[in-house]
PDB file of N, CA and C in Angstrom:
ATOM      1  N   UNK A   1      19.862 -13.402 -33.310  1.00  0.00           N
ATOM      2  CA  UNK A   1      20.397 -13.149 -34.629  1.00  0.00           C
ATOM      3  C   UNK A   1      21.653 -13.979 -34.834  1.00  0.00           C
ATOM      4  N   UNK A   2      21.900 -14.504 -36.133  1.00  0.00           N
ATOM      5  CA  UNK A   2      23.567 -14.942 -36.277  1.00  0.00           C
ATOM      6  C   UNK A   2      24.063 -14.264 -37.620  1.00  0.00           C
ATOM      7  N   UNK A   3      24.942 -14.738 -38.084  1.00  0.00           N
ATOM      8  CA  UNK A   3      25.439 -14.196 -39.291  1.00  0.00           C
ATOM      9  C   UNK A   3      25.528 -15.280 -40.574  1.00  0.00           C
ATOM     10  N   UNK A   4      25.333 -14.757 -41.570  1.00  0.00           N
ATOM     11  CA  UNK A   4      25.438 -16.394 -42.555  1.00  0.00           C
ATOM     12  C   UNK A   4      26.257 -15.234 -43.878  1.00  0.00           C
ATOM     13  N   UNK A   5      27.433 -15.374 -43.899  1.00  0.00           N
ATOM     14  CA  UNK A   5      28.522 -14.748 -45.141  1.00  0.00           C
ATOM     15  C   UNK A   5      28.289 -13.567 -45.211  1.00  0.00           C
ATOM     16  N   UNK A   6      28.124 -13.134 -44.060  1.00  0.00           N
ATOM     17  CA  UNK A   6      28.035 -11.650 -43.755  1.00  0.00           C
ATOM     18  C   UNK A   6      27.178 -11.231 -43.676  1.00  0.00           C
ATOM     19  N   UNK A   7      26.128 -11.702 -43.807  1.00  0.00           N
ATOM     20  CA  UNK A   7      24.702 -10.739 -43.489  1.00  0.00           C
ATOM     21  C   UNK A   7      23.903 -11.634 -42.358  1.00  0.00           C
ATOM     22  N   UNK A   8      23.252  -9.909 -41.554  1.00  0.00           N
ATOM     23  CA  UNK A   8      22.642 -10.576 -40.936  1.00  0.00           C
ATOM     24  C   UNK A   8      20.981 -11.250 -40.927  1.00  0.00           C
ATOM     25  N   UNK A   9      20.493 -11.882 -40.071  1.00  0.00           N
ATOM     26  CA  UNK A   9      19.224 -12.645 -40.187  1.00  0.00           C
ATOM     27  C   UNK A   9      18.620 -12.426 -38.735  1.00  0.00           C
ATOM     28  N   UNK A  10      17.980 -12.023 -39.036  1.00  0.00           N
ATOM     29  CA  UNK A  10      16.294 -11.727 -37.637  1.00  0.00           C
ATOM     30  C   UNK A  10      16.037 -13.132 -37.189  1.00  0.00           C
ATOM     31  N   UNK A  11      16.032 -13.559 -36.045  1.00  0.00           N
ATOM     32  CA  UNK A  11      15.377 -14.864 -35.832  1.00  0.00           C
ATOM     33  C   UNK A  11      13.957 -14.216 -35.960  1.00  0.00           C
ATOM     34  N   UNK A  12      12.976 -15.128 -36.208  1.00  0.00           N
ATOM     35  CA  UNK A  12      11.364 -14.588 -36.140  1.00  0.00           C
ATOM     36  C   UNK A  12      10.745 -14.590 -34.599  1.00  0.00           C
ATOM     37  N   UNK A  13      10.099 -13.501 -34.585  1.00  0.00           N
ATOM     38  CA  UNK A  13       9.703 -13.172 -32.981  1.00  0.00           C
ATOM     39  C   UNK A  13       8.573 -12.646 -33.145  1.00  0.00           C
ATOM     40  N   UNK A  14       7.970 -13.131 -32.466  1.00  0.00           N
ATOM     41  CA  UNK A  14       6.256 -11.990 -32.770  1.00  0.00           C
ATOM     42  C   UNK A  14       5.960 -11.068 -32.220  1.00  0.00           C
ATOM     43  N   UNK A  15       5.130 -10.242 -32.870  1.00  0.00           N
ATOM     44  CA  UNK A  15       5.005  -8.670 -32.927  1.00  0.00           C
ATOM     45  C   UNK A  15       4.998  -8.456 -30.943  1.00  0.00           C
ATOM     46  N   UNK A  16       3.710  -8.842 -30.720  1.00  0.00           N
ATOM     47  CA  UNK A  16       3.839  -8.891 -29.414  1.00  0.00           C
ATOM     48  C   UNK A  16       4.248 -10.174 -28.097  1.00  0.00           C
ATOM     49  N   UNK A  17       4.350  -9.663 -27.181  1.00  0.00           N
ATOM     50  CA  UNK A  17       5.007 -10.662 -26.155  1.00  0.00           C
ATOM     51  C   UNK A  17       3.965 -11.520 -25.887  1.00  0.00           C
ATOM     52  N   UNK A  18       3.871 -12.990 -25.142  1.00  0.00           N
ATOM     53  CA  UNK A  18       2.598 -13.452 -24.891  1.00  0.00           C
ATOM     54  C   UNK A  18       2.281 -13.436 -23.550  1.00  0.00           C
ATOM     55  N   UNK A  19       3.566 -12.894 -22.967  1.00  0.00           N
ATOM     56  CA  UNK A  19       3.582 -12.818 -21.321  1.00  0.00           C
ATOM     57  C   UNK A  19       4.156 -11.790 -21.012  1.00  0.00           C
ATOM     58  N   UNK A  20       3.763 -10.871 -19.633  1.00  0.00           N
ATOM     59  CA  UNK A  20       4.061  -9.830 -18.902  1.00  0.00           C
ATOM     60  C   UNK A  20       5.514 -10.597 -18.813  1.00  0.00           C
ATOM     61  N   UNK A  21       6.706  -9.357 -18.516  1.00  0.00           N
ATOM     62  CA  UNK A  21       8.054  -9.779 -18.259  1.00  0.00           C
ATOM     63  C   UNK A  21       9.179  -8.678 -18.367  1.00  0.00           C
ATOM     64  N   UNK A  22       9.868  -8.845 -16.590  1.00  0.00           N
ATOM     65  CA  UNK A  22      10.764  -8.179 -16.485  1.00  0.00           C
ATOM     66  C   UNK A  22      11.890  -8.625 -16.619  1.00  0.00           C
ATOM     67  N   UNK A  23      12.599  -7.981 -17.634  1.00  0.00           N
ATOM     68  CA  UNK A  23      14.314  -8.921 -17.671  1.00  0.00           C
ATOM     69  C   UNK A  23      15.399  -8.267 -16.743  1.00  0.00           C
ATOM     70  N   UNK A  24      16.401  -9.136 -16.607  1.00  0.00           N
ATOM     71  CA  UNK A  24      17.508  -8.760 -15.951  1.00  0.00           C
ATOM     72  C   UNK A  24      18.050  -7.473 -16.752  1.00  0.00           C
ATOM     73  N   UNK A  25      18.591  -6.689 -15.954  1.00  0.00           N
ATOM     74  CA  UNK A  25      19.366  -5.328 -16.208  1.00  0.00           C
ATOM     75  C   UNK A  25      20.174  -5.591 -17.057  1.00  0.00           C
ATOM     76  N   UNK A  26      21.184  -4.626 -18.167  1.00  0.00           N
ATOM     77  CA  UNK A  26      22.326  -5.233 -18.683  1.00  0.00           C
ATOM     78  C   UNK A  26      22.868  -3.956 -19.338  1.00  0.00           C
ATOM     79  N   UNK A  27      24.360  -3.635 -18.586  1.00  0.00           N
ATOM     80  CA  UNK A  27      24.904  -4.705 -17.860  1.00  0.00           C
ATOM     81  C   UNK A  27      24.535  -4.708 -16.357  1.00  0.00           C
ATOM     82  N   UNK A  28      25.217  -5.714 -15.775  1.00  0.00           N
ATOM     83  CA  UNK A  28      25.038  -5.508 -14.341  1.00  0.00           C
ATOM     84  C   UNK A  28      26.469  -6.472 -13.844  1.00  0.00           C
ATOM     85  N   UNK A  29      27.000  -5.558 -12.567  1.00  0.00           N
ATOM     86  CA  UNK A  29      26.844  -4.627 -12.815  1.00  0.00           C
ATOM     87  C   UNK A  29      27.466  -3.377 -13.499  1.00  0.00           C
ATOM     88  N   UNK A  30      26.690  -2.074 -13.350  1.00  0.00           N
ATOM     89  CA  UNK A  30      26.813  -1.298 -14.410  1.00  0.00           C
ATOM     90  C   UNK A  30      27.868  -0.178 -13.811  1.00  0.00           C
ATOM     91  N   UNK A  31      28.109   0.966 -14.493  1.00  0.00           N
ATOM     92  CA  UNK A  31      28.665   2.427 -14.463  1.00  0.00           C
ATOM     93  C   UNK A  31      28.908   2.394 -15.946  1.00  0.00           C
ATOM     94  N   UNK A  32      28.169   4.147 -16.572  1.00  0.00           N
ATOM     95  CA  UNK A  32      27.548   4.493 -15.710  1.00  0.00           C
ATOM     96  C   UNK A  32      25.951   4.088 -16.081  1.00  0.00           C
ATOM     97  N   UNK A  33      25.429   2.930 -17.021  1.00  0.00           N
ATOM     98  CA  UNK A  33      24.260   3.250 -17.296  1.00  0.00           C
ATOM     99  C   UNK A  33      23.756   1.847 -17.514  1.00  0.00           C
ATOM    100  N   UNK A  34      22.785   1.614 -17.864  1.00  0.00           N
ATOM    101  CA  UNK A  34      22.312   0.517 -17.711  1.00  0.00           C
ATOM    102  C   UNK A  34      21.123   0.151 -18.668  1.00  0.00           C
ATOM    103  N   UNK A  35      20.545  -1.279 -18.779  1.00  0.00           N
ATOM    104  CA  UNK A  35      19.416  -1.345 -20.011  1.00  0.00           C
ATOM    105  C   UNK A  35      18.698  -1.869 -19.422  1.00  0.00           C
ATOM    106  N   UNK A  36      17.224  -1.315 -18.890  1.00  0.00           N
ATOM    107  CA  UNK A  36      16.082  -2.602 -18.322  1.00  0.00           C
ATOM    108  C   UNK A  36      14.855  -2.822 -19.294  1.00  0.00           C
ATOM    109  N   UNK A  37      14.834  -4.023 -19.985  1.00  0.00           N
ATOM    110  CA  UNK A  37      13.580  -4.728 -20.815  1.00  0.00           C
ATOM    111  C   UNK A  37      12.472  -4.857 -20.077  1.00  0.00           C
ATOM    112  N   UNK A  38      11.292  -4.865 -20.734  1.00  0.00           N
ATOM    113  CA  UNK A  38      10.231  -5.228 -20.165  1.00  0.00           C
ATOM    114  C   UNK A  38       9.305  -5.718 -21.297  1.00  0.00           C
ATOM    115  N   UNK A  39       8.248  -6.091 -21.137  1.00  0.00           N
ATOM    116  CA  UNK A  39       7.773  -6.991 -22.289  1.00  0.00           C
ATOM    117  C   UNK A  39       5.804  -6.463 -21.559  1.00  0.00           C
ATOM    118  N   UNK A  40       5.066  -6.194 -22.818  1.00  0.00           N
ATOM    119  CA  UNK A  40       3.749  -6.286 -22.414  1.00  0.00           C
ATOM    120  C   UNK A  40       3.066  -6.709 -23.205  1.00  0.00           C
ATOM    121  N   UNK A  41       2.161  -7.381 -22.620  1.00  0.00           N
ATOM    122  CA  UNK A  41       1.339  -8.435 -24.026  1.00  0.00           C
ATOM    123  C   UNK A  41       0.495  -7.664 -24.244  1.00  0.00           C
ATOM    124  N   UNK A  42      -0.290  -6.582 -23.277  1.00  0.00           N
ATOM    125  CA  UNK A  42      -1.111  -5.487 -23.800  1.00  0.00           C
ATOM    126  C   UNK A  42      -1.069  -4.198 -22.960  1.00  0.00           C
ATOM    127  N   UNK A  43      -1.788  -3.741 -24.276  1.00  0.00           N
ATOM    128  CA  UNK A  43      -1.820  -1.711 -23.497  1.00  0.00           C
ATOM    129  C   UNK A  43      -1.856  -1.653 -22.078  1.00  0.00           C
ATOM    130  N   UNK A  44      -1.224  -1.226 -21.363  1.00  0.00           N
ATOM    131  CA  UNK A  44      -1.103  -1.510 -20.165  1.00  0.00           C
ATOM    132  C   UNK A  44      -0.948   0.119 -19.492  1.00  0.00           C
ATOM    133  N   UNK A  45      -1.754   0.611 -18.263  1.00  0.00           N
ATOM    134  CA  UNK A  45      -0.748   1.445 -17.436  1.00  0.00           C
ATOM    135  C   UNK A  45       0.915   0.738 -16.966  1.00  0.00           C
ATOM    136  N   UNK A  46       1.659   1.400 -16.872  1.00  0.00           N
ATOM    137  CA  UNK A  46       2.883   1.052 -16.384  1.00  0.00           C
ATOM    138  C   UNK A  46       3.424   1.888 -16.033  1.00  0.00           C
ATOM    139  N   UNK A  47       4.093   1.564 -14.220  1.00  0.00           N
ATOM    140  CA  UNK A  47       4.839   2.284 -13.960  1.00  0.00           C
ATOM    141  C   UNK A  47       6.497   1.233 -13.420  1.00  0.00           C
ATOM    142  N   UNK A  48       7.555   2.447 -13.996  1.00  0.00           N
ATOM    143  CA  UNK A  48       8.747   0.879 -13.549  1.00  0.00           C
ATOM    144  C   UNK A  48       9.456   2.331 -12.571  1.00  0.00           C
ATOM    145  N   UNK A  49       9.734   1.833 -11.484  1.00  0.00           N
ATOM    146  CA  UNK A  49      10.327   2.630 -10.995  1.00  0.00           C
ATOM    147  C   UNK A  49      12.141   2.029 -10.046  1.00  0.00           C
ATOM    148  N   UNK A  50      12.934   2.628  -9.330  1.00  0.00           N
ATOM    149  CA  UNK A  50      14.036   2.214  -8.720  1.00  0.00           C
ATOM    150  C   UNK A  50      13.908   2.799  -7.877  1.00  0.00           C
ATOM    151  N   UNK A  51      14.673   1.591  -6.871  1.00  0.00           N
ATOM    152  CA  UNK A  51      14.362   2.137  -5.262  1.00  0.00           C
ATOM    153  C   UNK A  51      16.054   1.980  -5.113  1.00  0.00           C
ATOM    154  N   UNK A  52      16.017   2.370  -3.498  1.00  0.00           N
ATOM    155  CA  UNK A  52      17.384   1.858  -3.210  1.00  0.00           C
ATOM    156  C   UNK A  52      17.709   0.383  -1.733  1.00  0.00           C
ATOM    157  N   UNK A  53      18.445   0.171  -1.294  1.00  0.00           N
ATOM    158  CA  UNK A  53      18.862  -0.523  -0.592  1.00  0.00           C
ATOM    159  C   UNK A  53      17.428  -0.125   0.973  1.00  0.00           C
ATOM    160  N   UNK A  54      17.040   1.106   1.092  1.00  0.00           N
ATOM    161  CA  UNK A  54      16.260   1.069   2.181  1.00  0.00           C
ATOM    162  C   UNK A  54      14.635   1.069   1.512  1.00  0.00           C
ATOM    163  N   UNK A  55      14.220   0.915   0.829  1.00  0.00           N
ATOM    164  CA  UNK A  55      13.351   0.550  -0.384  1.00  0.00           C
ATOM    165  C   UNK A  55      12.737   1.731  -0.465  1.00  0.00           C
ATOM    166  N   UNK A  56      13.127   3.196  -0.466  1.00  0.00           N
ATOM    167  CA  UNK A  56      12.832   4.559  -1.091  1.00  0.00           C
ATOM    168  C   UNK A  56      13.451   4.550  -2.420  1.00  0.00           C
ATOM    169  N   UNK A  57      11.886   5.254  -3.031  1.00  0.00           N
ATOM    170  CA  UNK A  57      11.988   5.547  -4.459  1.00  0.00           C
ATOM    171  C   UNK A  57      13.108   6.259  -4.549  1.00  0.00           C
ATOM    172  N   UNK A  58      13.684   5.969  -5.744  1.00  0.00           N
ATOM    173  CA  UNK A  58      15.384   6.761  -6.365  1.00  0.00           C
ATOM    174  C   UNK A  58      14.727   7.836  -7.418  1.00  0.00           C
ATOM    175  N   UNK A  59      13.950   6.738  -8.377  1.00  0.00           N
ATOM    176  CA  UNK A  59      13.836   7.115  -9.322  1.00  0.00           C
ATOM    177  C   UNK A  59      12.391   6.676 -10.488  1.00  0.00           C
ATOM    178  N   UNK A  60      11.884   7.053 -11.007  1.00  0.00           N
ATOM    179  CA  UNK A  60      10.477   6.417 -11.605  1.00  0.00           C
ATOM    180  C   UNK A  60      10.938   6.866 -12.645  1.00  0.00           C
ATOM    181  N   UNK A  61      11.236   5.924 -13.568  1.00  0.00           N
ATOM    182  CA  UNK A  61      11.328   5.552 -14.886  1.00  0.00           C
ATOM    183  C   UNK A  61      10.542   5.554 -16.464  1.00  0.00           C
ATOM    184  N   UNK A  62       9.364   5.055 -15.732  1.00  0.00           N
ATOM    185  CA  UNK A  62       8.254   4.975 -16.250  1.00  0.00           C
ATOM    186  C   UNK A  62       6.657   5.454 -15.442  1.00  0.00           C
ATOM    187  N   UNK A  63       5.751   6.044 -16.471  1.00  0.00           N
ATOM    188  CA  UNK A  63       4.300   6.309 -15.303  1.00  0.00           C
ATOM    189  C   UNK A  63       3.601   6.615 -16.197  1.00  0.00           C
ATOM    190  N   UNK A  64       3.386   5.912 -17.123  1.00  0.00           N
ATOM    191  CA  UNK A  64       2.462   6.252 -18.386  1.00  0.00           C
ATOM    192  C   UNK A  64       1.791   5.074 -19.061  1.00  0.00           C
ATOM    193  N   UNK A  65       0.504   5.285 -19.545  1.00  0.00           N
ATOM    194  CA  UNK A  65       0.460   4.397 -20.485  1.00  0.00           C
ATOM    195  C   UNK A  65       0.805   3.697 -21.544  1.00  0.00           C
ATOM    196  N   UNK A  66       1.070   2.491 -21.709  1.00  0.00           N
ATOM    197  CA  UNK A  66       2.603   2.084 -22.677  1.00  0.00           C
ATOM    198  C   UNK A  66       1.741   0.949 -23.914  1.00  0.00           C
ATOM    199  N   UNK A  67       1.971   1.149 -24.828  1.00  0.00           N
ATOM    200  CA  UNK A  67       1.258  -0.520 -25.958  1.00  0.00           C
ATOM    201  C   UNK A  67       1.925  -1.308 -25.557  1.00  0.00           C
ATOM    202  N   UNK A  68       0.923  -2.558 -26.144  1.00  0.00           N
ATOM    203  CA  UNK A  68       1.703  -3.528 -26.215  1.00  0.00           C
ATOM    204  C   UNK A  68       3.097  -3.772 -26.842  1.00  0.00           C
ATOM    205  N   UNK A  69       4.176  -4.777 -26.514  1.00  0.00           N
ATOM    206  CA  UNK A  69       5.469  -5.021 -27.073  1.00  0.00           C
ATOM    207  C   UNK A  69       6.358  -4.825 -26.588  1.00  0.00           C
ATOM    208  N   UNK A  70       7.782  -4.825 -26.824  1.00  0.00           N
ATOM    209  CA  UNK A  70       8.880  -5.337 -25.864  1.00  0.00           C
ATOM    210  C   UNK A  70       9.330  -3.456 -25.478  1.00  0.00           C
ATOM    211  N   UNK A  71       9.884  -3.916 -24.621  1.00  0.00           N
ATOM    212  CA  UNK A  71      10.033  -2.415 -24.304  1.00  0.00           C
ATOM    213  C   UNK A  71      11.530  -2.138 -23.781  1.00  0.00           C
ATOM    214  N   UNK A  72      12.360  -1.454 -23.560  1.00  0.00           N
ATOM    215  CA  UNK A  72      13.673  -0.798 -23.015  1.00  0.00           C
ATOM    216  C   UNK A  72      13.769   0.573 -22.242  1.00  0.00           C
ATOM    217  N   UNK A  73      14.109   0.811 -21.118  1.00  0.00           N
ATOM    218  CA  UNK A  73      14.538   2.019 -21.046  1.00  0.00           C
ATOM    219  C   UNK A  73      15.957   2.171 -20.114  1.00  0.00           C
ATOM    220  N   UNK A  74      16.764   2.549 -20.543  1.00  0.00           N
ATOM    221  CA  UNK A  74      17.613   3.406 -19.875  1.00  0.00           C
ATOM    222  C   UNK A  74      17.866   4.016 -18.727  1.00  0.00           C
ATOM    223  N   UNK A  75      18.563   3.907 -17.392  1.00  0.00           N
ATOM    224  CA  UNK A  75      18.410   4.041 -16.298  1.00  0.00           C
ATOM    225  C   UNK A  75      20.349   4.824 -16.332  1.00  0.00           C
ATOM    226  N   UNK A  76      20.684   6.363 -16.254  1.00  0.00           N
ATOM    227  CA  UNK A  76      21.646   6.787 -16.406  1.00  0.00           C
ATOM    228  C   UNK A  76      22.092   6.589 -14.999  1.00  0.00           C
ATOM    229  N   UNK A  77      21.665   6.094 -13.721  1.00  0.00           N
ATOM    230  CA  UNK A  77      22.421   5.946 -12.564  1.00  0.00           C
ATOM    231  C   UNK A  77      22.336   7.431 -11.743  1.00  0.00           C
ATOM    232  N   UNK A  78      20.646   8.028 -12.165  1.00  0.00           N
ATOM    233  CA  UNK A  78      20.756   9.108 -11.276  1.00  0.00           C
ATOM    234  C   UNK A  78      19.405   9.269 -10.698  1.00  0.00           C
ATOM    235  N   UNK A  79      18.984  10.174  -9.871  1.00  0.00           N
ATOM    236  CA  UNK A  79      18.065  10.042  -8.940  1.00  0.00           C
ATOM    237  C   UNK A  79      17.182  11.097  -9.927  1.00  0.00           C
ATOM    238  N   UNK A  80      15.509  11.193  -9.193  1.00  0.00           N
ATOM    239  CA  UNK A  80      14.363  11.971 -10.369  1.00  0.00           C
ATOM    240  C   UNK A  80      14.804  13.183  -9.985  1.00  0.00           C
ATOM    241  N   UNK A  81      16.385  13.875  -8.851  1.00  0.00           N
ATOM    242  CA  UNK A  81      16.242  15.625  -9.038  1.00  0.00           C
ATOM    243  C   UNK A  81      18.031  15.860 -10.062  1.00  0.00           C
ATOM    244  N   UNK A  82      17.898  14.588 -10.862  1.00  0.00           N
ATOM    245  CA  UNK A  82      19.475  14.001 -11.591  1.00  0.00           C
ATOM    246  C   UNK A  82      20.540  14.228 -10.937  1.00  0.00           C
ATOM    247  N   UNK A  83      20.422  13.758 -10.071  1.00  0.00           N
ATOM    248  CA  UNK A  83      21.590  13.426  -9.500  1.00  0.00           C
ATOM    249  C   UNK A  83      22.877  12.575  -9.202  1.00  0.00           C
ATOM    250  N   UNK A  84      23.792  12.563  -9.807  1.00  0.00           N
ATOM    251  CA  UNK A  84      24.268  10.591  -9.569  1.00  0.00           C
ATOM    252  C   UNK A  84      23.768   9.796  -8.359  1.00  0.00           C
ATOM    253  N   UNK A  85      23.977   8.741  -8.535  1.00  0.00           N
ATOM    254  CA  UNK A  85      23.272   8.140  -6.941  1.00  0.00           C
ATOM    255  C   UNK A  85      25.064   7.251  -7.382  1.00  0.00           C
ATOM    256  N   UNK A  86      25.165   7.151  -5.239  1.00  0.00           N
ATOM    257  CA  UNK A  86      26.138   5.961  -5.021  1.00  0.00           C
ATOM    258  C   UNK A  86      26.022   4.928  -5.152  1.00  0.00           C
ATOM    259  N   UNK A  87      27.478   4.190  -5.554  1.00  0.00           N
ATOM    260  CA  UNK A  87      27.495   2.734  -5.606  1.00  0.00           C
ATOM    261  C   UNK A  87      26.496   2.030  -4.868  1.00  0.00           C
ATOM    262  N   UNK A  88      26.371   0.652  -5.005  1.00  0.00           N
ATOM    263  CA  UNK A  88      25.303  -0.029  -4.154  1.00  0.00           C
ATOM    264  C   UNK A  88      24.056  -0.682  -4.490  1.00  0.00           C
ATOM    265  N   UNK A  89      23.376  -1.442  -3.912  1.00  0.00           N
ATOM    266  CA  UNK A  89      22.580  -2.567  -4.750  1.00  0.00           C
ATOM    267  C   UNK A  89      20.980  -1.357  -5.012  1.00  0.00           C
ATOM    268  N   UNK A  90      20.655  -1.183  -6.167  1.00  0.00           N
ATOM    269  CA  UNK A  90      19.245  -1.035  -6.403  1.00  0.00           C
ATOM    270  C   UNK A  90      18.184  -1.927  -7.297  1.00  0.00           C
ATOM    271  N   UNK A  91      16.944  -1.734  -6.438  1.00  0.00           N
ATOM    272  CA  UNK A  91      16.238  -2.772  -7.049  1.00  0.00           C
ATOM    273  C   UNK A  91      15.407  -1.784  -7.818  1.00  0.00           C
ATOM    274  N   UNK A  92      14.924  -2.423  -8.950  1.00  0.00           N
ATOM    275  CA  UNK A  92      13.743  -2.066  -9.687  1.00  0.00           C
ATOM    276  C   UNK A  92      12.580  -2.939  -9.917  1.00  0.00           C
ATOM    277  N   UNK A  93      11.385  -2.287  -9.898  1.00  0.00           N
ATOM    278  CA  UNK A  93      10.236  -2.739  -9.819  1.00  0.00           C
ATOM    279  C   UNK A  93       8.900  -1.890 -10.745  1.00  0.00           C
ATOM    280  N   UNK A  94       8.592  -3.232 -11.710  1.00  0.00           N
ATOM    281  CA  UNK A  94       7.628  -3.085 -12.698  1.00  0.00           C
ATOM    282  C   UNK A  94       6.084  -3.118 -12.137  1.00  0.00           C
ATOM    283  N   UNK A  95       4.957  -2.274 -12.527  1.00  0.00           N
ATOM    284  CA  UNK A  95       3.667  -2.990 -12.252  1.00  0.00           C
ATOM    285  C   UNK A  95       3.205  -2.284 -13.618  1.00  0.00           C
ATOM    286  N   UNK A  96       1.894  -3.245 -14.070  1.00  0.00           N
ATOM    287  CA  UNK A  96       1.621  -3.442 -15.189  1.00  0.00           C
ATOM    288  C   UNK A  96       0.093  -4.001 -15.033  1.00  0.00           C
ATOM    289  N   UNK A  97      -1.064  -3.610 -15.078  1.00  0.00           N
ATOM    290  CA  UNK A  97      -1.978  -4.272 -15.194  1.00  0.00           C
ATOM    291  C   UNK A  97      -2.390  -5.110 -13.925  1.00  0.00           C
ATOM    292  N   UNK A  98      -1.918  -6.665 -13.642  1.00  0.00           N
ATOM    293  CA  UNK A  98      -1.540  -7.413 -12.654  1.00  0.00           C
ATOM    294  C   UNK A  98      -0.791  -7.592 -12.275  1.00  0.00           C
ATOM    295  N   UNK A  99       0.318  -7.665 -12.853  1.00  0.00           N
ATOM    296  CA  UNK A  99       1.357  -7.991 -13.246  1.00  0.00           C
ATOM    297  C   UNK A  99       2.619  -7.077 -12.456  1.00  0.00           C
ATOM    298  N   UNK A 100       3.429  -7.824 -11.310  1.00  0.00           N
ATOM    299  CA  UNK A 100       4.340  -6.716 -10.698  1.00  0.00           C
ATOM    300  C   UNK A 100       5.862  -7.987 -10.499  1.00  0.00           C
ATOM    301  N   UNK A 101       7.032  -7.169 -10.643  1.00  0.00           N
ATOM    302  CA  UNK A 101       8.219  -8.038 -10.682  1.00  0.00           C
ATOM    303  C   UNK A 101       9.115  -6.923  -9.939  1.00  0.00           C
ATOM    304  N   UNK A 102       9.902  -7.721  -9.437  1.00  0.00           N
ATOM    305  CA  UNK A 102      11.354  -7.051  -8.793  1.00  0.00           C
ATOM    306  C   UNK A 102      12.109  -7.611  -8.739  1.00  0.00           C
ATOM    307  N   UNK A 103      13.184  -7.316  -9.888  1.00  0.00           N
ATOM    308  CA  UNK A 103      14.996  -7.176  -9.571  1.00  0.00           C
ATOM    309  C   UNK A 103      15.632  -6.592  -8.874  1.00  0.00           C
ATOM    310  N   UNK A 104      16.722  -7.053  -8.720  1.00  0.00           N
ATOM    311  CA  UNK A 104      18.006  -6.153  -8.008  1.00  0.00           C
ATOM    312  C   UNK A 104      18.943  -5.810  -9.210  1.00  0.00           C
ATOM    313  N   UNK A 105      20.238  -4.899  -8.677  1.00  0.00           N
ATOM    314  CA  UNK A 105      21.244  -4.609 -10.092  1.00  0.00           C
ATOM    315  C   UNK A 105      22.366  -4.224  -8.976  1.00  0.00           C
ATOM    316  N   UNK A 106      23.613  -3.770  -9.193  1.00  0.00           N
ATOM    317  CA  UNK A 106      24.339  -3.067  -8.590  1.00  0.00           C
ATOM    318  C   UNK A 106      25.156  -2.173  -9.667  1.00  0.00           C
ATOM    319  N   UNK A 107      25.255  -0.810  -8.742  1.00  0.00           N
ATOM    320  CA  UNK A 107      25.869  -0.076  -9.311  1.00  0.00           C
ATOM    321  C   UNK A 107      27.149   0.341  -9.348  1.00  0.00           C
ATOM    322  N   UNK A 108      28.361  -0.051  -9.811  1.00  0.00           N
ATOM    323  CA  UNK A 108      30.013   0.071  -9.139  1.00  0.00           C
ATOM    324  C   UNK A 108      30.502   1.773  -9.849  1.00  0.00           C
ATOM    325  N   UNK A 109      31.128   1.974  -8.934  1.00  0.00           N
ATOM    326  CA  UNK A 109      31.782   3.485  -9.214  1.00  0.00           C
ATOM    327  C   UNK A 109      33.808   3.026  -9.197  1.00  0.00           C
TER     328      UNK A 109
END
């Protein structure tokens, strides 16, 4: 987007993505919360889940069937019994159809 005399303007983007895609976290890193994108070109099972530094699940994010199109969710920096989790590097990991990716993020307290 930019601005032209105050208003704003949509760059044009199409409805759906043309490629599976996990984006970088943001921010990173975070406290206390965080934004992870994902992108699906079609209806897809998906599950996105976070592990930690010894690669045990933290947290599963996602485990549902999702449409196509860009996607976001929110990761508050706590474990699936809500718990805060400590500082320290966690990775997250998408699968989708074929389609599987893994980031890292860190979390500062």
């Amino acid at each position: 987007m930019f601005t032209v005399s105050g208003a704003v303007t949509a760059v044009d983007q199409p409805a759906v993505p043309t490629a599976y895609a996990l984006g970088q976290n943001t921010p990173n890193p975070f406290n206390p919360q965080t934004i992870i994108r994902f992108d699906l070109p079609a209806a897809s099972r998906t599950v996105l889940k976070i592990f930690d530094a010894k690669g045990r699940v933290v947290r599963t994010l996602v485990s549902e069937d999702m449409p196509a199109g860009f996607h976001e969710v929110i990761w508050r920096g706590e474990d699936d019994n809500g718990n805060k989790v400590a500082s320290g590097v966690y990775y997250y990991q998408i699968q989708a159809a074929d389609y599987s990716a893994r980031k890292s993020m860190v979390m500062l307290k």
